[in-house]
N, C-alpha and C. Protein backbone atom coordinates (compact mmCIF):
# COMPACT_ATOMS: atom_id res chain seq x y z
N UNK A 1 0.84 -1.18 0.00
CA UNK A 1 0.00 0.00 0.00
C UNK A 1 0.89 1.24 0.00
N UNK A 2 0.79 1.97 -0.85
CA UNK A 2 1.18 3.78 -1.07
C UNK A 2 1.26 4.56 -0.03
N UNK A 3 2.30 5.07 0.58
CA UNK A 3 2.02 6.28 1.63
C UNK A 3 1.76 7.39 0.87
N UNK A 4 1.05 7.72 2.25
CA UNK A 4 0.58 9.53 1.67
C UNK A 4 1.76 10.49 1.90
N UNK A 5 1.94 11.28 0.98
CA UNK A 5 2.37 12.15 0.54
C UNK A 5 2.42 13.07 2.73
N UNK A 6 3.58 13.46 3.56
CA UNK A 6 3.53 13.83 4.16
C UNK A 6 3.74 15.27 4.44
N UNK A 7 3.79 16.12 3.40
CA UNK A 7 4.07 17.39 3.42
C UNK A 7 3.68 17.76 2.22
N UNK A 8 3.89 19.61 2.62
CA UNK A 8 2.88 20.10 1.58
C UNK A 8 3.66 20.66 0.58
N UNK A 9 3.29 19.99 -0.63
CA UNK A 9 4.27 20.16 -1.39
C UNK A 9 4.62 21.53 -2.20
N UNK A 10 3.51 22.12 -1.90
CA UNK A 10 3.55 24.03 -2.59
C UNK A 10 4.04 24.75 -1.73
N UNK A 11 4.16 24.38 -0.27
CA UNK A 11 5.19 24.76 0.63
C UNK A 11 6.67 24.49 0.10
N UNK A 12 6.73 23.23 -0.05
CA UNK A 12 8.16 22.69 -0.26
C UNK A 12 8.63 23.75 -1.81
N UNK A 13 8.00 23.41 -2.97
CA UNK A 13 8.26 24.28 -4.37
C UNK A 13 8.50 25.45 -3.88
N UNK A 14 7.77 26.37 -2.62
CA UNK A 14 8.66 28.19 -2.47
C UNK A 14 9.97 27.96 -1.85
N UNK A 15 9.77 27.04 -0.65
CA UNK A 15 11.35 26.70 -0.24
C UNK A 15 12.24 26.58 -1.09
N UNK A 16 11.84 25.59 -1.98
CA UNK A 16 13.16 25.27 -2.86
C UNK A 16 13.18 26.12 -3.95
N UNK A 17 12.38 27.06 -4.43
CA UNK A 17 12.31 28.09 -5.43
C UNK A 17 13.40 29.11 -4.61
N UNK A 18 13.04 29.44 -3.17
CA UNK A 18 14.45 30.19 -2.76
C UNK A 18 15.57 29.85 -2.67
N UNK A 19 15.50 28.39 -2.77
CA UNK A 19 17.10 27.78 -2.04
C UNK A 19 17.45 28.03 -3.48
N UNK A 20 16.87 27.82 -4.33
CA UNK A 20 17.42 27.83 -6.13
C UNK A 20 17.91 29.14 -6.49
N UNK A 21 17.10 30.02 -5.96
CA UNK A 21 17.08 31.49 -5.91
C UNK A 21 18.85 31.93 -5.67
N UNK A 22 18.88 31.81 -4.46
CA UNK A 22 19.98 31.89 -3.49
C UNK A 22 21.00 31.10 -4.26
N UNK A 23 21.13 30.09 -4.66
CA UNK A 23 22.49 29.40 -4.69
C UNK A 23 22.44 28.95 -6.72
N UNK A 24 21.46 28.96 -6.99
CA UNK A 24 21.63 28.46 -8.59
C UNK A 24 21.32 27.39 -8.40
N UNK A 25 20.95 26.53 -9.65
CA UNK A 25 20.67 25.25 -9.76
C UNK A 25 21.88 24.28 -9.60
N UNK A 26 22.92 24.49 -10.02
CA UNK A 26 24.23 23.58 -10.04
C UNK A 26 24.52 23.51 -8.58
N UNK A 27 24.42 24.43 -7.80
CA UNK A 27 25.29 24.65 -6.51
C UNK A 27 24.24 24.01 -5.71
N UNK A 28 23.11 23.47 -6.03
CA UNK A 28 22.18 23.51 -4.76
C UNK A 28 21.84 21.54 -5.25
N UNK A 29 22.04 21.05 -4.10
CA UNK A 29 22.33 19.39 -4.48
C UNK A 29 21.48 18.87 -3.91
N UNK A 30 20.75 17.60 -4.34
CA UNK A 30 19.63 16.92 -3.90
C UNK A 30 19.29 16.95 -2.14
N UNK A 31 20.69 16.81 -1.51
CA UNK A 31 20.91 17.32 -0.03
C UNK A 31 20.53 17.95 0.46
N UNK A 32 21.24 19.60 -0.44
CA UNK A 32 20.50 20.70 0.27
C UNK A 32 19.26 20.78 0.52
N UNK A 33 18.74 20.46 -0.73
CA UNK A 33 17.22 20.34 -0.90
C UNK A 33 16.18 19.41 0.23
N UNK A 34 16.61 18.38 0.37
CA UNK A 34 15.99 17.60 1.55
C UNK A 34 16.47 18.31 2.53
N UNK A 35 17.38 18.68 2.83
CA UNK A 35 17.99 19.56 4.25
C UNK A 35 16.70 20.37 4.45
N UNK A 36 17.09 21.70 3.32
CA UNK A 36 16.26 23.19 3.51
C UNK A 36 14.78 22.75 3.23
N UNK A 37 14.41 21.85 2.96
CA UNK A 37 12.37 21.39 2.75
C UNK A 37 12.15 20.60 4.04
N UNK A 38 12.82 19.77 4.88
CA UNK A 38 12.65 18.86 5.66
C UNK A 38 11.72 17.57 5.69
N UNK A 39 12.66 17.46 4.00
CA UNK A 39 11.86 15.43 3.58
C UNK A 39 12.68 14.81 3.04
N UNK A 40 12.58 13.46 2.55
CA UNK A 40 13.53 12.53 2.34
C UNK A 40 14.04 12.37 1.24
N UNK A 41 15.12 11.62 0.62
CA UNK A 41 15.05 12.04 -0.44
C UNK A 41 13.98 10.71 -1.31
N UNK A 42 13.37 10.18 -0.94
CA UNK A 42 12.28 10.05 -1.50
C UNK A 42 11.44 10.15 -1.57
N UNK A 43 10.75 10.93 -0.79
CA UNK A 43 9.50 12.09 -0.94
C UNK A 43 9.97 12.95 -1.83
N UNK A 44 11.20 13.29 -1.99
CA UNK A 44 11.39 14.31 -3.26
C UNK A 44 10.76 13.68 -4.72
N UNK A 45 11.82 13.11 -4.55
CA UNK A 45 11.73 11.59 -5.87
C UNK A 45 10.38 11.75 -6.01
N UNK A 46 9.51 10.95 -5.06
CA UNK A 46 8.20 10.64 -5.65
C UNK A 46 7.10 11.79 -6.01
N UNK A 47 7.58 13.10 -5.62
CA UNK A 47 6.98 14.39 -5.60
C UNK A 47 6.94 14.66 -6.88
N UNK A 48 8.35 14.97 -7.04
CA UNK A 48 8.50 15.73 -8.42
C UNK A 48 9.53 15.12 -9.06
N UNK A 49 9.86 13.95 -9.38
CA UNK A 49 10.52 12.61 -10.26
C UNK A 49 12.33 13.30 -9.82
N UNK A 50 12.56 14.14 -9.68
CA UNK A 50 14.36 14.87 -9.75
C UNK A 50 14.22 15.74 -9.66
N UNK A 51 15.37 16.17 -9.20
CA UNK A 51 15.97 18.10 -9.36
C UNK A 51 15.84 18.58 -9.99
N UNK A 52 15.60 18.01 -11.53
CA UNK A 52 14.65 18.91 -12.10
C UNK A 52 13.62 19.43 -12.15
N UNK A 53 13.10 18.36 -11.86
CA UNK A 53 11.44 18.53 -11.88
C UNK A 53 10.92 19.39 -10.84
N UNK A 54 11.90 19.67 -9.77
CA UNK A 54 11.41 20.06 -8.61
C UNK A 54 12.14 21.74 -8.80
N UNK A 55 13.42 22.06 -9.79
CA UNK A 55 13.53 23.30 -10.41
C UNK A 55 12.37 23.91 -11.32
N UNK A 56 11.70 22.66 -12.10
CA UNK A 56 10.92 23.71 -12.92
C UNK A 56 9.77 23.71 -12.09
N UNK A 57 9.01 23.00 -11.10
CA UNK A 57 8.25 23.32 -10.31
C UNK A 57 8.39 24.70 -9.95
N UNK A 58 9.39 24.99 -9.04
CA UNK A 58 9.96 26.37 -8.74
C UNK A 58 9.98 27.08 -9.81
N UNK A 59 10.55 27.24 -10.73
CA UNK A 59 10.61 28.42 -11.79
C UNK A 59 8.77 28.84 -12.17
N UNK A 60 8.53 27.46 -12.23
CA UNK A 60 6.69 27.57 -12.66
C UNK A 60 6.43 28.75 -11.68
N UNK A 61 6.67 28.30 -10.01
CA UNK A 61 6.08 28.63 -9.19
C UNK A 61 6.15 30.44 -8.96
N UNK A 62 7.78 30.69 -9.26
CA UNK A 62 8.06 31.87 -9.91
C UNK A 62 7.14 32.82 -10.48
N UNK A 63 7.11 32.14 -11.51
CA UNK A 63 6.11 32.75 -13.05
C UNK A 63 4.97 33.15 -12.82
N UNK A 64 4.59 32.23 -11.66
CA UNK A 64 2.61 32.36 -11.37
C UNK A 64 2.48 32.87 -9.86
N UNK A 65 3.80 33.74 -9.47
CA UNK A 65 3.76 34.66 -8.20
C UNK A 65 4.18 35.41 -8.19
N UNK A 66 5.22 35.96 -8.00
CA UNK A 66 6.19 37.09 -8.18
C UNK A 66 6.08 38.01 -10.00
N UNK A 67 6.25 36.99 -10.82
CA UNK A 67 6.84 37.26 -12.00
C UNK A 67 4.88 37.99 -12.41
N UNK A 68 3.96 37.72 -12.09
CA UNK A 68 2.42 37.80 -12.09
C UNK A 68 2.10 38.69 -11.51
N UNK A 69 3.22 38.68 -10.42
CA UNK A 69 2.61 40.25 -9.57
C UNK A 69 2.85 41.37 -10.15
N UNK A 70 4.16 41.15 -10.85
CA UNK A 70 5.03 42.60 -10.93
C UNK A 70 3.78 43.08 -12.48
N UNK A 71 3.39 42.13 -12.94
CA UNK A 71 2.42 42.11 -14.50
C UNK A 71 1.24 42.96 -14.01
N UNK A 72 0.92 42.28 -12.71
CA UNK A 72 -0.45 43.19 -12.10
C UNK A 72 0.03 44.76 -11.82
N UNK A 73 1.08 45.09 -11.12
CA UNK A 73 1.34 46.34 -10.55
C UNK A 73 1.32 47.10 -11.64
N UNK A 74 1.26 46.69 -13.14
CA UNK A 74 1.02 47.91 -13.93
C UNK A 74 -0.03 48.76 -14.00
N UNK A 75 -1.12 47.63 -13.67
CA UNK A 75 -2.52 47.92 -14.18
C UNK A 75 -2.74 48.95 -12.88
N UNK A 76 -1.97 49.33 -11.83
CA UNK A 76 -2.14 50.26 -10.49
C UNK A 76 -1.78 51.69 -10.82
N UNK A 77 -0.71 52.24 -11.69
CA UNK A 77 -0.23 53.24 -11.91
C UNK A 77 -1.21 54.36 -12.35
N UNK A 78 -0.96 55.51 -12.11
CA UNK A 78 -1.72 56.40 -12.46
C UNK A 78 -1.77 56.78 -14.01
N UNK A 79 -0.06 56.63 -14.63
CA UNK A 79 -0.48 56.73 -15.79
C UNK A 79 1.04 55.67 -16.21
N UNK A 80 1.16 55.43 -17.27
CA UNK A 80 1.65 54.50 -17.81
C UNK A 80 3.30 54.94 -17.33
N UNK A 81 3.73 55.68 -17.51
CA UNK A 81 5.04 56.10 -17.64
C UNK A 81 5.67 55.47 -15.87
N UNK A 82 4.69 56.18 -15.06
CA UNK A 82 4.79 55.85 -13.68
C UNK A 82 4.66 54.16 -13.26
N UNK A 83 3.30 53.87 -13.77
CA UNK A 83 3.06 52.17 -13.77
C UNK A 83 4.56 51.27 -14.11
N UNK A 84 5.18 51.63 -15.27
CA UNK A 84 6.33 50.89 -15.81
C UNK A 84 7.49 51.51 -14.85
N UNK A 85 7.63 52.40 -14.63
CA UNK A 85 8.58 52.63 -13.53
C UNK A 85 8.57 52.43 -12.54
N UNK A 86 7.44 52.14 -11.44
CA UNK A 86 7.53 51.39 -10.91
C UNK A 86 7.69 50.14 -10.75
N UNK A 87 7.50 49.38 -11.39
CA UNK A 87 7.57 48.17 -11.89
C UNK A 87 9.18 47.73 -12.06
N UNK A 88 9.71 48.33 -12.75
CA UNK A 88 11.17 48.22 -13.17
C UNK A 88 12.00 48.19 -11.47
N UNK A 89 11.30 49.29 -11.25
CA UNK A 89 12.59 49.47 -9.66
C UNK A 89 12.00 48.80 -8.48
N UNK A 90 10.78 48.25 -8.88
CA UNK A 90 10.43 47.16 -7.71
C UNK A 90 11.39 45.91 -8.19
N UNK A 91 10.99 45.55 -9.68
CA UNK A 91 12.23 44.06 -9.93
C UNK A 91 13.62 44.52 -9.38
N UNK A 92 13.93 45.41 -9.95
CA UNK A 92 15.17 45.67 -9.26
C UNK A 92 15.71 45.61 -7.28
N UNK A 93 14.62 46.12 -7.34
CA UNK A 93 14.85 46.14 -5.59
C UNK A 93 14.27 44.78 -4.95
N UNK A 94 13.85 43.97 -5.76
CA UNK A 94 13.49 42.16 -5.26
C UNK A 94 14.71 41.93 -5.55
N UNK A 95 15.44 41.91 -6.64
CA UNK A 95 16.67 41.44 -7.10
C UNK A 95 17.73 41.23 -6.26
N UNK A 96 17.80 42.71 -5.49
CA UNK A 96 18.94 43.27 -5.01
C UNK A 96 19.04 42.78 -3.09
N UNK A 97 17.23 42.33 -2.80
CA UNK A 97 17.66 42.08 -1.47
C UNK A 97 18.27 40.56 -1.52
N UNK A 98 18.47 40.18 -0.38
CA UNK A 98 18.88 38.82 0.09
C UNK A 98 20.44 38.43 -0.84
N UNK A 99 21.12 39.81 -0.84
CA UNK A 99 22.72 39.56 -1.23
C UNK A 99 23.00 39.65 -2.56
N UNK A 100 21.60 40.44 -3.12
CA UNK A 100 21.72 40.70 -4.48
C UNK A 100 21.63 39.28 -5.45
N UNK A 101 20.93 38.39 -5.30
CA UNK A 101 20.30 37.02 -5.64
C UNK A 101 20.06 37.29 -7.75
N UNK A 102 19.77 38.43 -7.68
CA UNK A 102 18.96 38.81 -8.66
C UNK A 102 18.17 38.11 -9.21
N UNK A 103 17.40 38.04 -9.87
CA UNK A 103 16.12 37.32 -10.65
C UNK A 103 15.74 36.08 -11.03
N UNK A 104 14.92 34.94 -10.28
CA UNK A 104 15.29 33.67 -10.39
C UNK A 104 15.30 33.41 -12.11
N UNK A 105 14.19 34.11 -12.97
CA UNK A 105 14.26 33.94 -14.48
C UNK A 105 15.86 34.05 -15.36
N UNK A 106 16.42 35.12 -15.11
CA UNK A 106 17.45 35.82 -15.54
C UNK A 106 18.67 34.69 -15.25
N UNK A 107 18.50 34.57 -13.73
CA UNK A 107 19.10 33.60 -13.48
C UNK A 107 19.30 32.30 -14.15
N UNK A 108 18.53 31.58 -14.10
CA UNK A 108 17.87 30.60 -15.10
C UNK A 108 18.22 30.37 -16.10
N UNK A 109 18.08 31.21 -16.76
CA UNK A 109 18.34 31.74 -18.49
C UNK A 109 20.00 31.56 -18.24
N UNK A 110 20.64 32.64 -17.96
CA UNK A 110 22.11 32.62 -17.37
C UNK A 110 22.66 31.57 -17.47
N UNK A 111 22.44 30.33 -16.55
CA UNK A 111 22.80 29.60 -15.99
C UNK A 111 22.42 27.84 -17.01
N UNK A 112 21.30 28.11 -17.31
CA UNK A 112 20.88 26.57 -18.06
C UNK A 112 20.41 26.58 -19.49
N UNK A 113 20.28 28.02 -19.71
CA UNK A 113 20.47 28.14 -21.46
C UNK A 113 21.63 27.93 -22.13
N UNK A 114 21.84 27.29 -23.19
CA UNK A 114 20.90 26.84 -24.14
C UNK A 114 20.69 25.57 -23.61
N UNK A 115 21.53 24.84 -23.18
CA UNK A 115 21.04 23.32 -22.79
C UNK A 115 19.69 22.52 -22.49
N UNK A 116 19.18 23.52 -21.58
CA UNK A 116 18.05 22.92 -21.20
C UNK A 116 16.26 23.30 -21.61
N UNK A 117 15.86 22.76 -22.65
CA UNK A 117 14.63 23.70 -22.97
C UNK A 117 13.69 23.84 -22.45
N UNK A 118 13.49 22.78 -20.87
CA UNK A 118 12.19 23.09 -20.68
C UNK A 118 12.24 24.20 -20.01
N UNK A 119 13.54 24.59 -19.46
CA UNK A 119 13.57 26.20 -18.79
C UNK A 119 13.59 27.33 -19.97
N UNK A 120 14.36 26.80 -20.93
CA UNK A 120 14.33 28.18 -21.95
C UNK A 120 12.36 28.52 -22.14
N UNK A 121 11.53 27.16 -22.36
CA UNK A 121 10.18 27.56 -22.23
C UNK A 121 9.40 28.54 -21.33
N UNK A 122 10.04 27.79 -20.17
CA UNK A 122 9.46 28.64 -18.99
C UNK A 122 9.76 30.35 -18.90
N UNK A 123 11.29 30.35 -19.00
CA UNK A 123 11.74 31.85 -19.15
C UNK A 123 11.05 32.41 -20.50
N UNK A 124 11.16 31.73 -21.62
CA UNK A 124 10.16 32.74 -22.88
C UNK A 124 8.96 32.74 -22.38
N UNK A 125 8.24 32.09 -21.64
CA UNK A 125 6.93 31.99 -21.39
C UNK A 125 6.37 33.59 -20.81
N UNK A 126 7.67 33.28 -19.73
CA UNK A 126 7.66 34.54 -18.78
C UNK A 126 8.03 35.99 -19.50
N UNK A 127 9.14 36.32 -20.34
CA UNK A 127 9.39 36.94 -21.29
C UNK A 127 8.01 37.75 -22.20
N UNK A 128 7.68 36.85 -22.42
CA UNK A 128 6.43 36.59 -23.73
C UNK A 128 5.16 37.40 -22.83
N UNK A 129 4.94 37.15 -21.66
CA UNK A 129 4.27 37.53 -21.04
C UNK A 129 4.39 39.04 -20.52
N UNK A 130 5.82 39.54 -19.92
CA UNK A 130 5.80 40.78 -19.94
C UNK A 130 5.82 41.53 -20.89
N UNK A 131 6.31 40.78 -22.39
CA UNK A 131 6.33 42.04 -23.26
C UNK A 131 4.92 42.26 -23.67
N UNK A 132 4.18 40.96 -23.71
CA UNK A 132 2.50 41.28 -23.57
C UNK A 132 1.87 42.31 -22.64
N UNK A 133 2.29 42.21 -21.29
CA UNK A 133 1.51 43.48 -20.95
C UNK A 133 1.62 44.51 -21.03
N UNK A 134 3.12 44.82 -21.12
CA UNK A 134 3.77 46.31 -21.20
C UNK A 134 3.12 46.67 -22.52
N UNK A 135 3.58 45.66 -23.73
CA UNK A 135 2.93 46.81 -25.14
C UNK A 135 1.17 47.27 -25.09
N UNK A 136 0.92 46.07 -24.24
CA UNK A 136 -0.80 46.36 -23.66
C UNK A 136 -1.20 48.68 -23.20
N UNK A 137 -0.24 48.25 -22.11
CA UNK A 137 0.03 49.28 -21.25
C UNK A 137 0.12 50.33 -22.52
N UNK A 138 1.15 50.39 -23.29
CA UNK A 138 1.60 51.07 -23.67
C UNK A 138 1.05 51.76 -25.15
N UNK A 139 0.13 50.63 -25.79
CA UNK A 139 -0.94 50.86 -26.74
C UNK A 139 -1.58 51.70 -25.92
N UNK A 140 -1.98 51.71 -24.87
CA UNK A 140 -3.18 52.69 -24.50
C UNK A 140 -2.77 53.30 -24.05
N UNK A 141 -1.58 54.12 -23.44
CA UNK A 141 -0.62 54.95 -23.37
C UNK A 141 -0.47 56.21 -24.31
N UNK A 142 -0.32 55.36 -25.78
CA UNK A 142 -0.39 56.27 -26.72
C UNK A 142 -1.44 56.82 -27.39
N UNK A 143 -2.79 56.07 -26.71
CA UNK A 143 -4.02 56.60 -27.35
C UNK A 143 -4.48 57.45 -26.63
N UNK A 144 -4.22 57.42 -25.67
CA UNK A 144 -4.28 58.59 -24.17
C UNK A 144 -3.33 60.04 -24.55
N UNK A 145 -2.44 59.91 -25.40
CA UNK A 145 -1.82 60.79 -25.70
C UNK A 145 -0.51 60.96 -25.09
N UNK A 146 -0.10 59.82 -23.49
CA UNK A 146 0.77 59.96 -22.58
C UNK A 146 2.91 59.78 -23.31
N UNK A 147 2.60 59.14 -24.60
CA UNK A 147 3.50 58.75 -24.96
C UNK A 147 3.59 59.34 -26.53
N UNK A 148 4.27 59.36 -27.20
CA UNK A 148 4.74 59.21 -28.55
C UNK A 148 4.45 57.92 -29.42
N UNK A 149 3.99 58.30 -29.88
CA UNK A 149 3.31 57.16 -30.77
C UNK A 149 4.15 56.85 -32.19
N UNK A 150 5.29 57.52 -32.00
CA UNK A 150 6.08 57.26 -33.25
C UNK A 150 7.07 56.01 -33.05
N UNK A 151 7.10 54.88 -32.09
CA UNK A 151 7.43 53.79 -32.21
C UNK A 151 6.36 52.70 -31.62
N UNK A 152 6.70 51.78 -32.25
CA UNK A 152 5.57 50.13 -32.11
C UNK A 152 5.71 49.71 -30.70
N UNK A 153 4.59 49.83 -30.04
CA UNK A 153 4.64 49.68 -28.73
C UNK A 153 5.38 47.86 -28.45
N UNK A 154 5.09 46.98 -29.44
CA UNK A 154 5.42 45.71 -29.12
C UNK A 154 7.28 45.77 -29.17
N UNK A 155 7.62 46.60 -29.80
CA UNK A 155 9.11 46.62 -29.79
C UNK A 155 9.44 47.39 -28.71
N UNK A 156 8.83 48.40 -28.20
CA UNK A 156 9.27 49.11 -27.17
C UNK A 156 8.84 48.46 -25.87
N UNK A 157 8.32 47.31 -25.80
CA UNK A 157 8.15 46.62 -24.50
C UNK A 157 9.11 45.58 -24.62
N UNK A 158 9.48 44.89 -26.05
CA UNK A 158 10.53 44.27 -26.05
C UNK A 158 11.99 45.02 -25.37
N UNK A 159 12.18 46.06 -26.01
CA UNK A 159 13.10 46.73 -25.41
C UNK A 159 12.86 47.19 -23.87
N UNK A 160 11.83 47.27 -23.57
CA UNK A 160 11.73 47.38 -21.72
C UNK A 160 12.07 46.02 -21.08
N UNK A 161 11.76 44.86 -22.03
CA UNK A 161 12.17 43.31 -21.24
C UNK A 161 13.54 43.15 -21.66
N UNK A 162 13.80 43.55 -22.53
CA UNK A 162 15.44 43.09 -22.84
C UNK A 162 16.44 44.39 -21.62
N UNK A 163 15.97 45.74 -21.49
CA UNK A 163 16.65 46.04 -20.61
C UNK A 163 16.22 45.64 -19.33
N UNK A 164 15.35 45.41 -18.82
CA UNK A 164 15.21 44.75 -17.23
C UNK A 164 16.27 43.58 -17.10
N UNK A 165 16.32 42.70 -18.00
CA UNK A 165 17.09 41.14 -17.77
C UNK A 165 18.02 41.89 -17.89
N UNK A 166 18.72 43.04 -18.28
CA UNK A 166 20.14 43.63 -18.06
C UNK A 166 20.49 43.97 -16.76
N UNK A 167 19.17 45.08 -16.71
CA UNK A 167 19.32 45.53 -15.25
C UNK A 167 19.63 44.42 -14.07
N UNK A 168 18.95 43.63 -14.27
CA UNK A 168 18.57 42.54 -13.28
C UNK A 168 20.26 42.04 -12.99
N UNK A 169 20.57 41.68 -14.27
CA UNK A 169 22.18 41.36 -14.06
C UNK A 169 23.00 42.04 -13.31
N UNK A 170 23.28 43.22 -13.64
CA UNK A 170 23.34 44.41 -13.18
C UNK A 170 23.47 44.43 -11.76
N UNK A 171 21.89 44.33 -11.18
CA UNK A 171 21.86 44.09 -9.94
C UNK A 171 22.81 43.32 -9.38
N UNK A 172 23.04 42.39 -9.55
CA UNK A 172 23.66 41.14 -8.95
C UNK A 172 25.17 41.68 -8.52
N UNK A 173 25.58 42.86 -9.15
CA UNK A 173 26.86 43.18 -9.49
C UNK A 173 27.37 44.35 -8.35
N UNK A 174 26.07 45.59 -9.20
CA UNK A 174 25.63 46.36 -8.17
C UNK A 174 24.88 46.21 -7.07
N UNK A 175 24.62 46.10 -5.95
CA UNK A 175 23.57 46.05 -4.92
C UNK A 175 22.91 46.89 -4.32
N UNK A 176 22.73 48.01 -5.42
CA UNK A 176 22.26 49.12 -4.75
C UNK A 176 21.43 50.05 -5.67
N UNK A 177 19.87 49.87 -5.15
CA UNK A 177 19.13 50.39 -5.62
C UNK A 177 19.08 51.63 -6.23
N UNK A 178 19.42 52.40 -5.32
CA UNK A 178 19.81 53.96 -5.72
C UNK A 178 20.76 54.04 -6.71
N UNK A 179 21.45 53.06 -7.14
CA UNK A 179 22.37 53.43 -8.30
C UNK A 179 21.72 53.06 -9.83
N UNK A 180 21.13 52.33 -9.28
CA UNK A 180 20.26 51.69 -10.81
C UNK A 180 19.59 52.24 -11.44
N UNK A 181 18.50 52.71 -10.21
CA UNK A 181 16.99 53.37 -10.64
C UNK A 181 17.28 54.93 -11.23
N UNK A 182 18.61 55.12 -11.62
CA UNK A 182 18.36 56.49 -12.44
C UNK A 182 18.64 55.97 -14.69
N UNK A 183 19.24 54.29 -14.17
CA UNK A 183 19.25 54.13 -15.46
C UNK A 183 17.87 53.80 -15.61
N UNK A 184 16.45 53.32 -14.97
CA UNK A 184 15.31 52.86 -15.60
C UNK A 184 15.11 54.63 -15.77
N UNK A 185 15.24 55.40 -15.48
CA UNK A 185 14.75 56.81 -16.02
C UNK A 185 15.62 56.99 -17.91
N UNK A 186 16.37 56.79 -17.77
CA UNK A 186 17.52 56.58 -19.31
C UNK A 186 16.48 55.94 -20.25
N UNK A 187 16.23 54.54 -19.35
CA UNK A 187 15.49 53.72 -20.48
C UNK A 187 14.09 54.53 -21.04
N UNK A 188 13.24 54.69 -19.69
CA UNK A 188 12.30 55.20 -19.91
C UNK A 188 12.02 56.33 -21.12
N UNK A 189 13.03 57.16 -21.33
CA UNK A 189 13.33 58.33 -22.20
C UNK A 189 12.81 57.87 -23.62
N UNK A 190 12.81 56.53 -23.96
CA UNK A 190 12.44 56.02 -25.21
C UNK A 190 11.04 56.35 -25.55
N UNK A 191 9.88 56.44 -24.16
CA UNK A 191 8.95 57.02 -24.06
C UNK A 191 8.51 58.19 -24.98
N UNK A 192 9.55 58.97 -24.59
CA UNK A 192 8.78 60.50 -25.69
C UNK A 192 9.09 60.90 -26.97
């Protein structure tokens, strides 16, 4: 007869989404992982089949919390220019706490591209998704009149996701908010 499953396993996926966070996928060993979750290593096993499975759990888990939130905080801004700037120097300032970790996606990408595709999925997924909302944002931005309408909002959100995954790097390097957040004003400039 099957034991039940003794822990909760969407507990365990944020744990180990930080321990991944914190140390990278290479550095962080089936060990740590039973260490920092407090299960065996076959409750892992039977959870989520390997370290992998239990990375892209985490990265998933990523995507559909954090990476979802920062998508929502646009729709809060008063007007677009502000919405995306905030946004930018909140990733940045998640990035930068806990020793400057920077971005579990970025990370990710960094670290297991090209090799591994089911993460390159997950990170385009995530990718794909912010440049979706920003050009969202930013179509109606320019119908509002708030922006310049003389470039394609889908390229100019591309270019807001391609510089964040810079920034983000960045971060890791720099650890200090206040030094960053005058380049998302630089970027921003593409705006008018």
């Amino acid at each position: 007869m099957a034991r039940t499953r003794e822990f909760d396993t969407e507990a365990a996926v944020s744990r180990a989404m930080e321990l991944f966070w914190t140390r990278g996928y290479e550095a962080t060993s089936v060990r740590d992982l039973t260490g920092h979750l407090g299960i065996g290593q076959g409750s892992l096993y039977a959870a989520f089949g390997d370290k992998d499975g239990l990375y892209r759990a985490a990265l998933e888990h990523y995507r559909t919390t954090l990476a979802a939130d920062a998508l929502r905080s646009l729709d809060e801004g008063v007007d677009a220019r502000s919405a995306i700037r905030t946004m930018l120097v909140e990733r940045v300032r998640i990035a930068v706490e806990h020793g400057g970790r920077g971005c579990l996606a970025v990370n990710a990408a960094c670290e297991r591209l090209p090799e591994d595709p089911a993460t390159r999925r997950t990170v385009r997924d995530m990718q794909e998704a912010s440049q979706d909302a920003l050009a969202e944002v930013l179509r109606e931005a320019a119908e509002r009149g708030e922006i310049s309408t003389g470039r394609d909002p889908g390229t100019l959100a591309a270019f807001l996701v391609t510089f964040l995954n810079g920034l983000l790097v960045s971060a890791k390097i720099t650890q200090d908010v206040r030094a960053l957040e005058p380049l998302v004003d630089v970027a921003l400039a593409v705006l008018d």
